[in-house]
Protein backbone atom coordinates (compact mmCIF):
# COMPACT_ATOMS: atom_id res chain seq x y z
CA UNK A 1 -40.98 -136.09 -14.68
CA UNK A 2 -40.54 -132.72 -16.91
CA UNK A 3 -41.59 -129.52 -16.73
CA UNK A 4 -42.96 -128.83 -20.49
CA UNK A 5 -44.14 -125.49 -21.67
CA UNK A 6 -46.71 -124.54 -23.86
CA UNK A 7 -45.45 -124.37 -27.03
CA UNK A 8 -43.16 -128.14 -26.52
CA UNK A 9 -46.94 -128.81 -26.03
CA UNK A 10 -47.67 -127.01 -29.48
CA UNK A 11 -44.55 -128.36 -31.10
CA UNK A 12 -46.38 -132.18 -30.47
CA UNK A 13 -49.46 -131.11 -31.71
CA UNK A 14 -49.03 -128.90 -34.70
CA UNK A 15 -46.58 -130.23 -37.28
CA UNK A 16 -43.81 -128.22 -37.69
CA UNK A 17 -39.79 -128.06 -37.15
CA UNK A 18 -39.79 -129.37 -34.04
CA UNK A 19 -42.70 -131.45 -33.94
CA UNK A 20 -40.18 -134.69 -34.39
CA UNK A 21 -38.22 -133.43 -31.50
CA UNK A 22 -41.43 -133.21 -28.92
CA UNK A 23 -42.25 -136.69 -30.29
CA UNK A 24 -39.17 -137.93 -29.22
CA UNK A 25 -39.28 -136.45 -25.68
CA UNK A 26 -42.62 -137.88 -24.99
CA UNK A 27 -40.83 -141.39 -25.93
CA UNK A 28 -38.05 -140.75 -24.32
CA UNK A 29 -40.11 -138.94 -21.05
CA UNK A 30 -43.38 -139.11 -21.34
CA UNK A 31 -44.38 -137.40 -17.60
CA UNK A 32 -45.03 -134.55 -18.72
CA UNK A 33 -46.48 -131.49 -15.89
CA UNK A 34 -46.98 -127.69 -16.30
CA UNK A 35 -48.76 -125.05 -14.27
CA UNK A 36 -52.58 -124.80 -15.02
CA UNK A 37 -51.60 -122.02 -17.44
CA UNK A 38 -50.79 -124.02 -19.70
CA UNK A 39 -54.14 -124.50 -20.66
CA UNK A 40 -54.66 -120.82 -21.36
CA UNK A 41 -51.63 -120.13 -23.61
CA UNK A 42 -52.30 -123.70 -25.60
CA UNK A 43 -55.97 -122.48 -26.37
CA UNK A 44 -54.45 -119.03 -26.95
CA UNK A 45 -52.20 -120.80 -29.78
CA UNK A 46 -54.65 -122.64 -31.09
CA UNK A 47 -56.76 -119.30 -31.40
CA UNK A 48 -54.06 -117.98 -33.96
CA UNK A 49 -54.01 -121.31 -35.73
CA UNK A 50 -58.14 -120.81 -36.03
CA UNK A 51 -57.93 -116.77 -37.10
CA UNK A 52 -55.32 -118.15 -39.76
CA UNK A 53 -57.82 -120.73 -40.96
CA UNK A 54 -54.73 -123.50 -40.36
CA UNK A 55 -57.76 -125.17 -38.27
CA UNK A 56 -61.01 -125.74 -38.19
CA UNK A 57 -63.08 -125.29 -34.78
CA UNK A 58 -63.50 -129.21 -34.43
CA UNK A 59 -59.86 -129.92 -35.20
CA UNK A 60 -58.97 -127.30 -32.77
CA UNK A 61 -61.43 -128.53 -29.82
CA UNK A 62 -59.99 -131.80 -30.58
CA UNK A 63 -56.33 -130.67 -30.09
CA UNK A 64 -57.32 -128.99 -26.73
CA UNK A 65 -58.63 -131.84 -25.53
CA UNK A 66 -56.57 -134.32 -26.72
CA UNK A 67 -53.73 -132.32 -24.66
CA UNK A 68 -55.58 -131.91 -21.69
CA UNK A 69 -55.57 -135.92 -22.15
CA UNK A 70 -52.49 -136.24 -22.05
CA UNK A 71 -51.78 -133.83 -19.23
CA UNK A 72 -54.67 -134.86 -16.78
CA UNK A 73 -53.26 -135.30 -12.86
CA UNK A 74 -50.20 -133.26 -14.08
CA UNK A 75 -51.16 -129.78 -13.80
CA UNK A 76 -50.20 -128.02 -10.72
CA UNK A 77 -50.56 -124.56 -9.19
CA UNK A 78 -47.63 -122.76 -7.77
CA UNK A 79 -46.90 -120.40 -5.56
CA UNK A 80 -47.40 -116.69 -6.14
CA UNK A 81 -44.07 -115.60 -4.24
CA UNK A 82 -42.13 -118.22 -6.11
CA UNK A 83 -43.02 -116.77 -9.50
CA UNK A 84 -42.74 -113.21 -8.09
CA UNK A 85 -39.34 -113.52 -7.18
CA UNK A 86 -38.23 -115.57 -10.16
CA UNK A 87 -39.55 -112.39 -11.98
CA UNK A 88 -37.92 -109.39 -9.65
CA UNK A 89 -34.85 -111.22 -10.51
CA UNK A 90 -34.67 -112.30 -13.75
CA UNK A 91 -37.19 -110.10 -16.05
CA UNK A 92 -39.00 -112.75 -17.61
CA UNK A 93 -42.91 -112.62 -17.49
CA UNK A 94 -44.82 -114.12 -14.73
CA UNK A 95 -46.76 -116.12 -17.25
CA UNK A 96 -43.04 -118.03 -17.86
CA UNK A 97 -41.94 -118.17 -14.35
CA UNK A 98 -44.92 -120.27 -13.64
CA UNK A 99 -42.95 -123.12 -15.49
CA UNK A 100 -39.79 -122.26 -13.83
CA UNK A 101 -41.75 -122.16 -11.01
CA UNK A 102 -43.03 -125.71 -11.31
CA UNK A 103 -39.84 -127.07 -11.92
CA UNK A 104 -37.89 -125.91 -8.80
CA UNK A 105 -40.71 -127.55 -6.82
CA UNK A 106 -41.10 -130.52 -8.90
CA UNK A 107 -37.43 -130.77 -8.16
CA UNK A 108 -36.65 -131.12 -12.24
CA UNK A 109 -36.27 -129.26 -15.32
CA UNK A 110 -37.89 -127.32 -17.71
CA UNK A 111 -38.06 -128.30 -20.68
CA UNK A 112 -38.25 -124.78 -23.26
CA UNK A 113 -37.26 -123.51 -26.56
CA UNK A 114 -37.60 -120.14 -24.72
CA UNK A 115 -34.20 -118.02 -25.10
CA UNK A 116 -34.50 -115.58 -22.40
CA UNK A 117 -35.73 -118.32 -19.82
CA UNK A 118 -32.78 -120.72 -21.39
CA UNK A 119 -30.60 -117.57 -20.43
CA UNK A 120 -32.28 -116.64 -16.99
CA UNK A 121 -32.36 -119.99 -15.60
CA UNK A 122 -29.27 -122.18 -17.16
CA UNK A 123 -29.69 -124.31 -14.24
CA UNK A 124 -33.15 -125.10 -14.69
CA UNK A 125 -34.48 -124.52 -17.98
CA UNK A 126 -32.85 -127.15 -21.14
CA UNK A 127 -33.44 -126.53 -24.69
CA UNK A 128 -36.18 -129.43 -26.38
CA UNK A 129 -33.25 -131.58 -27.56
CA UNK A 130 -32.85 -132.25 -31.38
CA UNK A 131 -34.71 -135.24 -32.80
């Protein structure tokens, strides 16, 4: 099991550069988990995608819940100390320690395209690896 974050989740939905490379982690390790916030920052990308006019409402709806799918019994709430401290000492948001968060009590990585967590938290957070 991995530790995605939102916008690996993004990357599989929403063709792009890197949408080959989040298709390939799925194959290659398809347990995917993430905080419940997750949810929240997906619909929050989708939202730009919508104001852009990229995506219609029903293909948007669609992606939500076609993610949700795939991360149903994988969503997890962590601890409010954990992220707090992950924060006081590294100065990424709380909303990104949640995932770092996960991971140290998941016990695995975190899987990010993220520089300053990639930075912060070399021992925990891995770059989505090329396709």
């Amino acid at each position: 099991m991995i530790v995605v974050d939102s916008n690996i989740l993004a990357y599989l939905y929403l063709p792009g550069e890197y949408t080959g490379a989040a298709e390939s982690l799925l194959s290659h390790d398809p347990a995917w988990a993430a905080p419940m916030l997750w949810r929240s920052e997906f619909r929050n990308i989708l939202t730009g995608y919508l104001r852009r006019r990229s995506l219609s409402f029903e293909q948007a709806l669609a992606l939500q819940q076609e993610a949700e799918e795939l991360m149903a019994g994988c969503e997890y709430e962590v601890d409010s100390a954990s992220v707090l401290e992950l924060v006081r000492d590294s100065g990424c948001s709380a909303y990104d320690c949640e995932f770092v968060a996960l991971a140290a009590k998941l016990g695995t990585r975190l899987v990010t395209m993220d520089k300053k967590l990639l930075r912060a938290f070399p021992a925990r957070a891995v770059a989505l690896p090329a396709a």
